[in-house]
C-alpha atoms as a PDB file:
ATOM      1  CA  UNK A   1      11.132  14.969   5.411  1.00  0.00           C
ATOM      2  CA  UNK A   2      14.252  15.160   3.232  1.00  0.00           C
ATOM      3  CA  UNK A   3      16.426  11.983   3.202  1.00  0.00           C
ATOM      4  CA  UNK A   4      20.113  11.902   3.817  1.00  0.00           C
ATOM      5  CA  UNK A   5      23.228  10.518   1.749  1.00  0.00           C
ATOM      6  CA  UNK A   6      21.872  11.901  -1.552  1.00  0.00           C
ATOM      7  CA  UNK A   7      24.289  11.060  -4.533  1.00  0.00           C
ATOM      8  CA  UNK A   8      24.143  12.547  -7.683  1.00  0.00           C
ATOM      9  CA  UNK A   9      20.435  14.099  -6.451  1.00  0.00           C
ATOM     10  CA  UNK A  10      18.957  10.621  -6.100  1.00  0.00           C
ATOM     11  CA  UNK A  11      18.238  10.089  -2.471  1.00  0.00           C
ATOM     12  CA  UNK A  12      19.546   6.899  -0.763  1.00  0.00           C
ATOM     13  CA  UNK A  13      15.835   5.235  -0.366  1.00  0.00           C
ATOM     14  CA  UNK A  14      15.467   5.475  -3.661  1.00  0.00           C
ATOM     15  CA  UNK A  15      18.569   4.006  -4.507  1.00  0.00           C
ATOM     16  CA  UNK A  16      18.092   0.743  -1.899  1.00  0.00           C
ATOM     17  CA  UNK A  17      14.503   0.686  -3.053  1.00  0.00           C
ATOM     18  CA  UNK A  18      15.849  -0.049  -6.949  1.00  0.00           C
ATOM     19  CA  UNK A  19      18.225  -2.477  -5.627  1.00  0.00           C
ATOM     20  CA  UNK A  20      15.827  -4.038  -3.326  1.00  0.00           C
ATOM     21  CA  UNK A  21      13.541  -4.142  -5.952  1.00  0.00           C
ATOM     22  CA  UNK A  22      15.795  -5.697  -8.675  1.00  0.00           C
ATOM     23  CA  UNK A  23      18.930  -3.877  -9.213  1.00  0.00           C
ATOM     24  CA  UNK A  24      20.641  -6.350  -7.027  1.00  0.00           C
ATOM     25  CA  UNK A  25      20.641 -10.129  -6.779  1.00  0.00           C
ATOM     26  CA  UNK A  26      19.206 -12.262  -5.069  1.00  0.00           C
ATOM     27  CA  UNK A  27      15.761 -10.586  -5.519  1.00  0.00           C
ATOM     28  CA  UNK A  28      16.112  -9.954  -9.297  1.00  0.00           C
ATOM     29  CA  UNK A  29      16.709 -13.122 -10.026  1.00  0.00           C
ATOM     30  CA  UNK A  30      13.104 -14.269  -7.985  1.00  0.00           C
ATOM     31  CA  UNK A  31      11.268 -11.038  -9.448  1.00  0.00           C
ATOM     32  CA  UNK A  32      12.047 -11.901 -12.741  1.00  0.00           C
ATOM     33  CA  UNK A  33      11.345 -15.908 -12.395  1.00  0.00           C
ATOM     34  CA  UNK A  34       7.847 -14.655 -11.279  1.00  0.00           C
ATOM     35  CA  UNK A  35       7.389 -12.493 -14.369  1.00  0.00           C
ATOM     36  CA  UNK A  36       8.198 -15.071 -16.391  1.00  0.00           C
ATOM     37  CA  UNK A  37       6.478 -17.803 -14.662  1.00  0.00           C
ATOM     38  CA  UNK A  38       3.116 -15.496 -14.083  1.00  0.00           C
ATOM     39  CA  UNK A  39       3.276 -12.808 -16.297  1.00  0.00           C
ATOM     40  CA  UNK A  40       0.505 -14.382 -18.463  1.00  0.00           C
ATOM     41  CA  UNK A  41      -1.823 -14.492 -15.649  1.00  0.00           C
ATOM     42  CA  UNK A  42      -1.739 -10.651 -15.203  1.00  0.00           C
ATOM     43  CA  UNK A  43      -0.861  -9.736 -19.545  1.00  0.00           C
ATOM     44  CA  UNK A  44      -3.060 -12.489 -20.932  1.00  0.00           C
ATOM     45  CA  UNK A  45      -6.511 -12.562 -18.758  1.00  0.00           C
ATOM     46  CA  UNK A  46      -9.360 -10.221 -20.129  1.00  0.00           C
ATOM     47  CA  UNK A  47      -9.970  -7.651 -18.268  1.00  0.00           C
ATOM     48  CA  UNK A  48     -12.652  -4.394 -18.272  1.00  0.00           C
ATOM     49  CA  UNK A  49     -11.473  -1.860 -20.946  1.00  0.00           C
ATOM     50  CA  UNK A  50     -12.298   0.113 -23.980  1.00  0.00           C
ATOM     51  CA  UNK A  51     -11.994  -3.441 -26.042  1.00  0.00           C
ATOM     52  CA  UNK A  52     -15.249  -4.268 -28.658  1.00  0.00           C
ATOM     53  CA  UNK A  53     -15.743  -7.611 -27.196  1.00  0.00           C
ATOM     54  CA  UNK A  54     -18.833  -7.740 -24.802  1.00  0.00           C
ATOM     55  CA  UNK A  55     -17.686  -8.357 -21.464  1.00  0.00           C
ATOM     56  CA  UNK A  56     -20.992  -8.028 -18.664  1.00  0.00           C
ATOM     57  CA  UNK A  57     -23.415  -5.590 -17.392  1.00  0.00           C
ATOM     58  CA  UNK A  58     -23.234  -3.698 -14.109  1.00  0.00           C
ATOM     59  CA  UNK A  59     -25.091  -1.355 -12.182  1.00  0.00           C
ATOM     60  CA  UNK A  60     -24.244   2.410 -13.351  1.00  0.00           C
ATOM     61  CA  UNK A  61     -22.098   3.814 -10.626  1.00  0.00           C
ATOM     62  CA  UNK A  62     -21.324   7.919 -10.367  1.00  0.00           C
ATOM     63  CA  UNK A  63     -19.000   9.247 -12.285  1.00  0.00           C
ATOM     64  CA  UNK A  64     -19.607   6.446 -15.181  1.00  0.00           C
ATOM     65  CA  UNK A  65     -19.867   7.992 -19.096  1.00  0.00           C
ATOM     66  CA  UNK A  66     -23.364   8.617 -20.076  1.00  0.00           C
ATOM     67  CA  UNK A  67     -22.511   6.952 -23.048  1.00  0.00           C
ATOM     68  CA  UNK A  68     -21.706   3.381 -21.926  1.00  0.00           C
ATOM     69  CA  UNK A  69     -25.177   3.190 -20.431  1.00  0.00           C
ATOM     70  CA  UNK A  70     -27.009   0.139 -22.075  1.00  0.00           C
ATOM     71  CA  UNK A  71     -30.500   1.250 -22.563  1.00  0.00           C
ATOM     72  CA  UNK A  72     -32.339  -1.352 -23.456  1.00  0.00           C
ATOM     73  CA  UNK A  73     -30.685  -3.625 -20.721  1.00  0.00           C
ATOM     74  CA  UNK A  74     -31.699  -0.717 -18.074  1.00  0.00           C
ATOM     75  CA  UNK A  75     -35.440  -0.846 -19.668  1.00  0.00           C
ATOM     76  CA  UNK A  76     -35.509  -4.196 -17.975  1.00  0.00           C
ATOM     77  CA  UNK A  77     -34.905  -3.102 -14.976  1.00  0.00           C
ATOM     78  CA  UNK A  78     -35.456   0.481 -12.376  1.00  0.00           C
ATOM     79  CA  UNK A  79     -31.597   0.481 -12.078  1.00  0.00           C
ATOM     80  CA  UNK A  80     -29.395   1.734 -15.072  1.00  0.00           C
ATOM     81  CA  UNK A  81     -26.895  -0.695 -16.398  1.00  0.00           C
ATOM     82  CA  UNK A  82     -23.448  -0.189 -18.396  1.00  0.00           C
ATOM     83  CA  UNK A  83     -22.139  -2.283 -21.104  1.00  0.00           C
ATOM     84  CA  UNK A  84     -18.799  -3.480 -19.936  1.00  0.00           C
ATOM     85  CA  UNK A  85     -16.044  -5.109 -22.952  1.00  0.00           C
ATOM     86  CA  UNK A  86     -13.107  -6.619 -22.331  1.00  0.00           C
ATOM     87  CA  UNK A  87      -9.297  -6.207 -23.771  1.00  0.00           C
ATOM     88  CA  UNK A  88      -5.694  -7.002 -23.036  1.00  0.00           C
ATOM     89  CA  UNK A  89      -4.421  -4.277 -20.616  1.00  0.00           C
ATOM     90  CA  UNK A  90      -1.858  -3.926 -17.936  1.00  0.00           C
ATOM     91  CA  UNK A  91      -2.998  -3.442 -14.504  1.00  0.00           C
ATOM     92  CA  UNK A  92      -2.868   0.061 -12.710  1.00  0.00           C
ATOM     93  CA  UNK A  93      -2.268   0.004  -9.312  1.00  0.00           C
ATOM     94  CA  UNK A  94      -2.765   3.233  -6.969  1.00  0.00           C
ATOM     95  CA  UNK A  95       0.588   3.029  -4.092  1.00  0.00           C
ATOM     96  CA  UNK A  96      -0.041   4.698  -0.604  1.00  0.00           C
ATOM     97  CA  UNK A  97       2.010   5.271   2.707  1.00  0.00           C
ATOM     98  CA  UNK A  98       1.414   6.628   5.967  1.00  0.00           C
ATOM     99  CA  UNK A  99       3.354   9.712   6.135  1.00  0.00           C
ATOM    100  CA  UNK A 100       1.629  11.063   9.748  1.00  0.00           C
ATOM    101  CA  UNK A 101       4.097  11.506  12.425  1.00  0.00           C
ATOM    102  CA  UNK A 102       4.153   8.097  14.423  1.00  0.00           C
ATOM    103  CA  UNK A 103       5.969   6.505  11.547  1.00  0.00           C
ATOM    104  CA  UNK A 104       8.882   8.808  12.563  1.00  0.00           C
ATOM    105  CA  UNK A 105       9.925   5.846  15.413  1.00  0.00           C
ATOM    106  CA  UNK A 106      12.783   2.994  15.337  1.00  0.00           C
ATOM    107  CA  UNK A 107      13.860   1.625  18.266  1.00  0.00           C
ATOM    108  CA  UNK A 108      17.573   1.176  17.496  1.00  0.00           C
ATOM    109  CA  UNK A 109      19.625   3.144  14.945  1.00  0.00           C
ATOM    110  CA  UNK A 110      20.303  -0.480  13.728  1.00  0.00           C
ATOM    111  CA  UNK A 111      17.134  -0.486  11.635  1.00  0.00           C
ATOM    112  CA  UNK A 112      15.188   1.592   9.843  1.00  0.00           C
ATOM    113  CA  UNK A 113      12.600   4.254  10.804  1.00  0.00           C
ATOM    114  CA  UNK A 114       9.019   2.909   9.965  1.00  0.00           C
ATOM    115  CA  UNK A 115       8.391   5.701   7.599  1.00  0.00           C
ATOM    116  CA  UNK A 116      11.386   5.197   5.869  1.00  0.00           C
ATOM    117  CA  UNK A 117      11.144   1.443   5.242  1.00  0.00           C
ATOM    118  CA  UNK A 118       6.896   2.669   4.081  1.00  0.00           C
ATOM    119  CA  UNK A 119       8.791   4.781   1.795  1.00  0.00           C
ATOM    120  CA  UNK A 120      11.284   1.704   0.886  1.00  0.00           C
ATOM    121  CA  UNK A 121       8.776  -0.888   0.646  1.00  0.00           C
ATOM    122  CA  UNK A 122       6.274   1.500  -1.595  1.00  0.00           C
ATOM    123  CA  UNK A 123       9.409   2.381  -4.260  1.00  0.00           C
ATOM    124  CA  UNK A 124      10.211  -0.972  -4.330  1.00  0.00           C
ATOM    125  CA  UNK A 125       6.685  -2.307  -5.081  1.00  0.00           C
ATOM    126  CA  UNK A 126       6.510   0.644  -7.687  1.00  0.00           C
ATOM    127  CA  UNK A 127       9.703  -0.597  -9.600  1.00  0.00           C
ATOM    128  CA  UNK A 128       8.367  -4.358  -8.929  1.00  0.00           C
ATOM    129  CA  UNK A 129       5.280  -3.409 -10.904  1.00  0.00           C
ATOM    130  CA  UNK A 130       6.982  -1.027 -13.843  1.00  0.00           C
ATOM    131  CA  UNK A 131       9.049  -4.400 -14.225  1.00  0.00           C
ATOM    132  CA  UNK A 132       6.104  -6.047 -14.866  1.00  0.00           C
ATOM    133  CA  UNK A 133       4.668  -3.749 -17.123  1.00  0.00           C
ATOM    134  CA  UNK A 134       2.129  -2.557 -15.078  1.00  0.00           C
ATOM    135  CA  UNK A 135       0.906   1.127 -14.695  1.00  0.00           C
ATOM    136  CA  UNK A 136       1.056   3.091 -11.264  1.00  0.00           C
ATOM    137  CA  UNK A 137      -0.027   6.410  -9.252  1.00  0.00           C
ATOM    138  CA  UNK A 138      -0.293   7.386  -5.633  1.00  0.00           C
ATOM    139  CA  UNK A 139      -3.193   8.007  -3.736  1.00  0.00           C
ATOM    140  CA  UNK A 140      -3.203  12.026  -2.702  1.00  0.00           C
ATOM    141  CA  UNK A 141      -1.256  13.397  -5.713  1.00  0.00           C
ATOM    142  CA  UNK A 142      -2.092  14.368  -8.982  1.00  0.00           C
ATOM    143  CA  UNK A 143      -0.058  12.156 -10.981  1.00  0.00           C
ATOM    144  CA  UNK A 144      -1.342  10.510 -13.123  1.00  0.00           C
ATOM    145  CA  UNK A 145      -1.587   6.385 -13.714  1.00  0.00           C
ATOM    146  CA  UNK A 146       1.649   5.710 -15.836  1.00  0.00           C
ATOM    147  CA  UNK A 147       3.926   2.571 -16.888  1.00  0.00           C
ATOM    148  CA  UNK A 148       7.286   5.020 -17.259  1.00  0.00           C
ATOM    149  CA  UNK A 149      10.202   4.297 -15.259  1.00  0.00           C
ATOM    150  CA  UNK A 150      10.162   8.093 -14.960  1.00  0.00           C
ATOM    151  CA  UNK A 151       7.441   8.129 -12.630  1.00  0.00           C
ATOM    152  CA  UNK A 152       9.782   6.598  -9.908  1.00  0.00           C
ATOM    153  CA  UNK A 153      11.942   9.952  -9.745  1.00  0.00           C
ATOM    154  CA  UNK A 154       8.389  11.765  -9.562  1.00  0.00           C
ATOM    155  CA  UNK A 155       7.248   9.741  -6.725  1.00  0.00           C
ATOM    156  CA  UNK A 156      10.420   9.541  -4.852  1.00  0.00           C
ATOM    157  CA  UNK A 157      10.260  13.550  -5.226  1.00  0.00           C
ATOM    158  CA  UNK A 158       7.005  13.463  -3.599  1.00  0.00           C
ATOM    159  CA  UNK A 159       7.228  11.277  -0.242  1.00  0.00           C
ATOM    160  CA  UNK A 160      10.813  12.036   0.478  1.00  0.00           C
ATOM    161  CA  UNK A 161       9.728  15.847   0.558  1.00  0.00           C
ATOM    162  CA  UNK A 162       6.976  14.848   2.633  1.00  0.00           C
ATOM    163  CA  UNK A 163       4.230  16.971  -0.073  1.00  0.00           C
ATOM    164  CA  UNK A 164       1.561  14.619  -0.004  1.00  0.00           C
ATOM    165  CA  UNK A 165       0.055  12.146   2.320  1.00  0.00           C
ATOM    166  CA  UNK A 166       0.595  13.096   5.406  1.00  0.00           C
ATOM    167  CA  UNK A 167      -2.292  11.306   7.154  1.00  0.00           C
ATOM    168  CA  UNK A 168      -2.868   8.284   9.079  1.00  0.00           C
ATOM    169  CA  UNK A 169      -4.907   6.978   6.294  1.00  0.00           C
ATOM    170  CA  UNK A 170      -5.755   7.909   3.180  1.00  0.00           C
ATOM    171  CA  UNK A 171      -8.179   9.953   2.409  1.00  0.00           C
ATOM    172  CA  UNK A 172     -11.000   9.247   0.268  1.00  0.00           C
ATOM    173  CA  UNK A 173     -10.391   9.476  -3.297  1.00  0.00           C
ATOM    174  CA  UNK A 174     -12.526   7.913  -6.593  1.00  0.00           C
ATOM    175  CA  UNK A 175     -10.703   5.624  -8.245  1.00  0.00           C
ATOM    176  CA  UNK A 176     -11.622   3.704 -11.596  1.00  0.00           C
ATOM    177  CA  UNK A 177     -13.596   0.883 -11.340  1.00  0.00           C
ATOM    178  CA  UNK A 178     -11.772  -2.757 -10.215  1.00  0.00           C
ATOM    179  CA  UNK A 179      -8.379  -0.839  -9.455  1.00  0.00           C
ATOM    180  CA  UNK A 180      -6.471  -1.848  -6.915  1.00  0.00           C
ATOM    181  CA  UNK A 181      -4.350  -0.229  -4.344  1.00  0.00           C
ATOM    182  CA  UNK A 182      -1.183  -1.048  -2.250  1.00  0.00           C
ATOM    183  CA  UNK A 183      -1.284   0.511   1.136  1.00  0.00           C
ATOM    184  CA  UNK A 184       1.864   0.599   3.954  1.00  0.00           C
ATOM    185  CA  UNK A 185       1.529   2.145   7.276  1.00  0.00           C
ATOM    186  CA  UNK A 186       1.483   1.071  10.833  1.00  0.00           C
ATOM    187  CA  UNK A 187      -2.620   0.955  11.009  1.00  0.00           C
ATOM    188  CA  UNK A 188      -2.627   1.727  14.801  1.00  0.00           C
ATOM    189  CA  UNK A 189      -5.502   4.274  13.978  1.00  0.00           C
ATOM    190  CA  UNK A 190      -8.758   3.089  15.748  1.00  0.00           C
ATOM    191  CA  UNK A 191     -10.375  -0.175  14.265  1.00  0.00           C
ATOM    192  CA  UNK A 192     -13.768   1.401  13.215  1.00  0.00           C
ATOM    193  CA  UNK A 193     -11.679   4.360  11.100  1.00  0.00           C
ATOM    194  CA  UNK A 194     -10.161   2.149   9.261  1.00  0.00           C
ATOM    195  CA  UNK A 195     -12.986   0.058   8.627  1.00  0.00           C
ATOM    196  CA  UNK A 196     -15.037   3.249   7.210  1.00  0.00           C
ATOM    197  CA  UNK A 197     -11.418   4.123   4.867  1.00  0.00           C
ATOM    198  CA  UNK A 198     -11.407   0.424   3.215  1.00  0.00           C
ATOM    199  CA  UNK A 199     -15.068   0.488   2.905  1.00  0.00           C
ATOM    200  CA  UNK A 200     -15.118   3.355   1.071  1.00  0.00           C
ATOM    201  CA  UNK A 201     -12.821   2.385  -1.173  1.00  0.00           C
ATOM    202  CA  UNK A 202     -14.197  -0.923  -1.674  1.00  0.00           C
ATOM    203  CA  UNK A 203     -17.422   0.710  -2.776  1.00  0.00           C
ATOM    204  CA  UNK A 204     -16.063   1.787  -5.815  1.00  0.00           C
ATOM    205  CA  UNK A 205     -14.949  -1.987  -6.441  1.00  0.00           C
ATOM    206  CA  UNK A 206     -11.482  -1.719  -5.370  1.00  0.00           C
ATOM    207  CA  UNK A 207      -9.367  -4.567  -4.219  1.00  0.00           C
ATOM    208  CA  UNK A 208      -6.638  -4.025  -2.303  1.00  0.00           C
ATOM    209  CA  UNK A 209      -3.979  -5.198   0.247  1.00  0.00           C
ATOM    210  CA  UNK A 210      -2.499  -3.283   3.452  1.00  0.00           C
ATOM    211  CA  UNK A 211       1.010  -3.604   4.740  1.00  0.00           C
ATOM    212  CA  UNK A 212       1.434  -3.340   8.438  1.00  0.00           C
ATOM    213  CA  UNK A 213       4.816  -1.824   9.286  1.00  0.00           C
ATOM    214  CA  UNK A 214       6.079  -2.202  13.150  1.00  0.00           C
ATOM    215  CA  UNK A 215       9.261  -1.560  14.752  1.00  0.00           C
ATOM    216  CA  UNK A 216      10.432  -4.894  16.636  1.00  0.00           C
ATOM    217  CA  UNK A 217      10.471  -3.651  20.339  1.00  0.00           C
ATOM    218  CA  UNK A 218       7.312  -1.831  19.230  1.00  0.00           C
ATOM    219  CA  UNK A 219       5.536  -4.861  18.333  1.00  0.00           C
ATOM    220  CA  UNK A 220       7.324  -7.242  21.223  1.00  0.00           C
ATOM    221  CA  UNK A 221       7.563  -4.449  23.939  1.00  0.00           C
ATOM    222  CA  UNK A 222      11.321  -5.472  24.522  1.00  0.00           C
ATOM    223  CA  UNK A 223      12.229  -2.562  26.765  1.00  0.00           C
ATOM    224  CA  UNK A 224      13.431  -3.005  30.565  1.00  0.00           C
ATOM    225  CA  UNK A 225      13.019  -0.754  33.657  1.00  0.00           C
ATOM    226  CA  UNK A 226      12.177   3.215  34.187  1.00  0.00           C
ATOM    227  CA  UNK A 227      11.527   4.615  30.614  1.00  0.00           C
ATOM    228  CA  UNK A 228       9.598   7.744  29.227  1.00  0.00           C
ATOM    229  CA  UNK A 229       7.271   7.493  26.337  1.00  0.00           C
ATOM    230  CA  UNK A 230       7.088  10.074  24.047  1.00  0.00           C
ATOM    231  CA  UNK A 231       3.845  10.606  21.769  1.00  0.00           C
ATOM    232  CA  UNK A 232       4.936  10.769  18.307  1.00  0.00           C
ATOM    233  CA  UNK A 233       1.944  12.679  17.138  1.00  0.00           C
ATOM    234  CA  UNK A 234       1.311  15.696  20.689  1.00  0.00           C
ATOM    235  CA  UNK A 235       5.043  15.942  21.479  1.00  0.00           C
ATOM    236  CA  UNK A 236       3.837  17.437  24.213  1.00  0.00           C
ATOM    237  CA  UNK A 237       2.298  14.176  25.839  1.00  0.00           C
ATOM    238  CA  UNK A 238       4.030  11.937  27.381  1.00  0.00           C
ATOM    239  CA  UNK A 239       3.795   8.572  29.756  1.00  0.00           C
ATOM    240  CA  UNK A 240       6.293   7.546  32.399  1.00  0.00           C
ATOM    241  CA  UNK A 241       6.336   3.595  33.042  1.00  0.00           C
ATOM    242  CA  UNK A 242       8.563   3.074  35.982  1.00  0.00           C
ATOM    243  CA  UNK A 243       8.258  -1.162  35.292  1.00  0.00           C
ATOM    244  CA  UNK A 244       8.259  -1.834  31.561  1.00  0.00           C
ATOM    245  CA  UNK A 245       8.197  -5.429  32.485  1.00  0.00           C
ATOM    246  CA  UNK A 246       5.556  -5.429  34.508  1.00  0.00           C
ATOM    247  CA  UNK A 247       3.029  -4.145  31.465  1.00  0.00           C
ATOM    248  CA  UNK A 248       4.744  -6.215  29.084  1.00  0.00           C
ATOM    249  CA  UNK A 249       2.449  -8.941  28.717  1.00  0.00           C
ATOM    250  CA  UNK A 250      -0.725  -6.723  28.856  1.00  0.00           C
ATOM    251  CA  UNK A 251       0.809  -4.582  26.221  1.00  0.00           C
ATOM    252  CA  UNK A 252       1.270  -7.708  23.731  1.00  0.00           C
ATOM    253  CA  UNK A 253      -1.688  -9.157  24.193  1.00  0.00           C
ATOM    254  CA  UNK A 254      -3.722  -5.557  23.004  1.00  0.00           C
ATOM    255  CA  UNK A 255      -1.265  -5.144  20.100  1.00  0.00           C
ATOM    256  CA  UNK A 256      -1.976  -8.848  18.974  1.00  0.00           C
ATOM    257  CA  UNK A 257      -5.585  -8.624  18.974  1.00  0.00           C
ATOM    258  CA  UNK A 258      -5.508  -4.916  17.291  1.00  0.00           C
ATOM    259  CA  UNK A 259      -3.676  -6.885  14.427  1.00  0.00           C
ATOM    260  CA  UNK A 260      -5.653 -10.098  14.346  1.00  0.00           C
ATOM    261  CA  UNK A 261      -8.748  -7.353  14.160  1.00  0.00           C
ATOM    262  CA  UNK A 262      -7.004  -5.727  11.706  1.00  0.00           C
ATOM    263  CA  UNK A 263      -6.589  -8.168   9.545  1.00  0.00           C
ATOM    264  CA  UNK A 264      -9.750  -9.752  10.237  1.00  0.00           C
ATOM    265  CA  UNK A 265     -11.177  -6.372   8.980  1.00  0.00           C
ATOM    266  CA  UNK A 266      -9.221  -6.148   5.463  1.00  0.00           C
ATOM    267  CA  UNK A 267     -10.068  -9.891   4.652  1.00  0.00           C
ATOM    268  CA  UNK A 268     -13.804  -9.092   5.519  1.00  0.00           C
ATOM    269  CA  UNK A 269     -13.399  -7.166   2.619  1.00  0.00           C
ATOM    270  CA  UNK A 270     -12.070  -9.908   0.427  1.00  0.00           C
ATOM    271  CA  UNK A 271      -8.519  -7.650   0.951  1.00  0.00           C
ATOM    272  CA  UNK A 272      -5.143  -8.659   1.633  1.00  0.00           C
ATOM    273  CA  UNK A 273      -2.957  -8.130   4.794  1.00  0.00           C
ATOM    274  CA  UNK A 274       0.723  -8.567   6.095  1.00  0.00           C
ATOM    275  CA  UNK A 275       2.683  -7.890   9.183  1.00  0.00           C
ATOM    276  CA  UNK A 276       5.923  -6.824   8.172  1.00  0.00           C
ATOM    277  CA  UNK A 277       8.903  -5.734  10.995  1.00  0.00           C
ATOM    278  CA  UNK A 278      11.589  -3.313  10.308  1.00  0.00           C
ATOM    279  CA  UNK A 279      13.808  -5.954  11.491  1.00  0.00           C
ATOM    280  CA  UNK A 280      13.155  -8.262   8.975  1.00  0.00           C
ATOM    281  CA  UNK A 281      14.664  -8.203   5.110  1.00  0.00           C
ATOM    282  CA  UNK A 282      12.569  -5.486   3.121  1.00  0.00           C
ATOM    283  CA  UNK A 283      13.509  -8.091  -0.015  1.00  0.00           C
ATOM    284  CA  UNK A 284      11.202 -10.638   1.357  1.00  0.00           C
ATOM    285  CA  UNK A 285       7.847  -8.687   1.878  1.00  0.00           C
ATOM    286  CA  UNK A 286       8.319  -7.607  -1.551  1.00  0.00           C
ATOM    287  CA  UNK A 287       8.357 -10.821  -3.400  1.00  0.00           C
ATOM    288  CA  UNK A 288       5.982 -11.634  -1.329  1.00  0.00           C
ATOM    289  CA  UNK A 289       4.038  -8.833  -2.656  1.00  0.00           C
ATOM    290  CA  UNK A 290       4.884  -8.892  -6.059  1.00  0.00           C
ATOM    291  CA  UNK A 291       3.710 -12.779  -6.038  1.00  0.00           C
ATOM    292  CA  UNK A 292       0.291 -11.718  -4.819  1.00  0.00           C
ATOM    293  CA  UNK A 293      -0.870  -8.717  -7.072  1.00  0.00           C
ATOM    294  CA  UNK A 294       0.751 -11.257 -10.070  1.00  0.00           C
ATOM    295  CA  UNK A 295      -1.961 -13.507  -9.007  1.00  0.00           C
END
């Protein structure tokens, strides 16, 4: 997908995702009060690092350094153990979206399509988190974890050229341990996939929180009368209703309780969820956001 209105080579989500995320008041004003209010929660805590400081022992997990294997601690015991220390770091934080087909829907050229406001919402949180000094990569690319503003322009190149993830959920990918990940995407893939996807993930000891993106008439079924469906994902299949109204009710009532499961699922694994509509202000969601991963 290439996006529109491109000024001086910079794409226009990138652009509203800068000023969403800061370049414009009122939400720079609130990012920055929760830097400086917060800041010293995420900056001064002690975290897992390369520090000389003993930290804890944990269980040796693949893909660990021979090295940082304790062996008198694992003499103990039949399980290996690692010595873990502790230092001052920023946090890394490993960005996804949802770039399969489905997201390609908006109900009303009034707002915006659910892939673009993933795309928004994701270059936002990734200038959010730069702000804050924190480090960042995408899930499904090879770049690297970094804290450089320049990675925004690498990023932006990526998802606006639709190169890299293209699925319905990510796929699985080791991360280093206790990172945590930022996820956007309509989640209307079947409950028990993405159950398997977030527990795989959490296996490695990753925290995380998932973003639920809907279109407004997609989440309140606003639509009246004879009306053709078109699947987003087999353009080829399609369902006639000939009484939207008449389903209407049935229809909310399965989308509420694929939510409530859905979120019922993420916070079963100590993970974070929100509902977020493309009707509503992107600038909200994000301070939102940025509150909870400062936490």
């Amino acid at each position: 997908m290439t996006y529109p209105n491109q000024s001086n080579g910079i794409p226009r989500v990138l652009r509203e995702a800068e000023d969403a995320a800061g370049g414009l008041q009122p939400l720079l004003m609130e990012a920055e009060e929760a830097v400086s209010s917060i800041s010293q929660g995420i900056h001064g805590r002690s975290s897992i690092g390369q520090g000389e400081s003993f930290w804890q022992f944990r269980r040796y997990q693949f893909g660990d350094p021979s090295s940082l294997i304790d062996w008198r601690q694992s003499a103990k015991s039949r399980y290996m153990f690692v010595r873990e220390t502790e230092w001052e770091s920023a946090q890394t934080v490993w960005l996804w979206r949802d770039g399969s087909k489905s997201m390609n829907f908006r109900s009303s050229d009034q707002y915006h399509l659910k892939s673009y406001r993933a795309d928004l919402l994701l270059l936002g949180m990734a200038s959010l988190f730069l702000r804050g000094g924190e480090k960042i990569a995408l899930i499904g690319s090879s770049t690297k974890p970094s804290g450089s503003r320049n990675i925004l322009s690498q990023i932006c190149s990526m998802i606006s050229s639709h190169q890299t993830m293209q699925t319905d959920l990510p796929q699985r990918e080791q991360l280093p341990h206790q990172s945590k990940t930022l996820w956007f995407g309509d989640f209307l893939s079947p409950l028990d996939e993405i159950r398997e996807t977030i527990a795989n993930y959490s296996e490695q000891g990753t925290k995380g929180h998932i973003v639920q993106i809907l279109d407004f008439a997609e989440k309140q079924f606003t639509y009246d009368g004879r009306i053709l469906f078109e699947d987003l994902e087999q353009k080829r299949k399609h369902v006639l209703v000939k009484h939207c109204s008449s389903i209407r009710r049935n229809y909310q009532e399965l989308l509420r309780e694929h939510c409530d499961q859905l979120a019922q699922v993420a916070r079963s694994f100590g993970w974070g969820f929100s509902l977020h509509l493309t009707n509503q202000r992107p600038k909200n969601i994000l301070r939102d956001l940025y509150v909870h991963f400062s936490e």
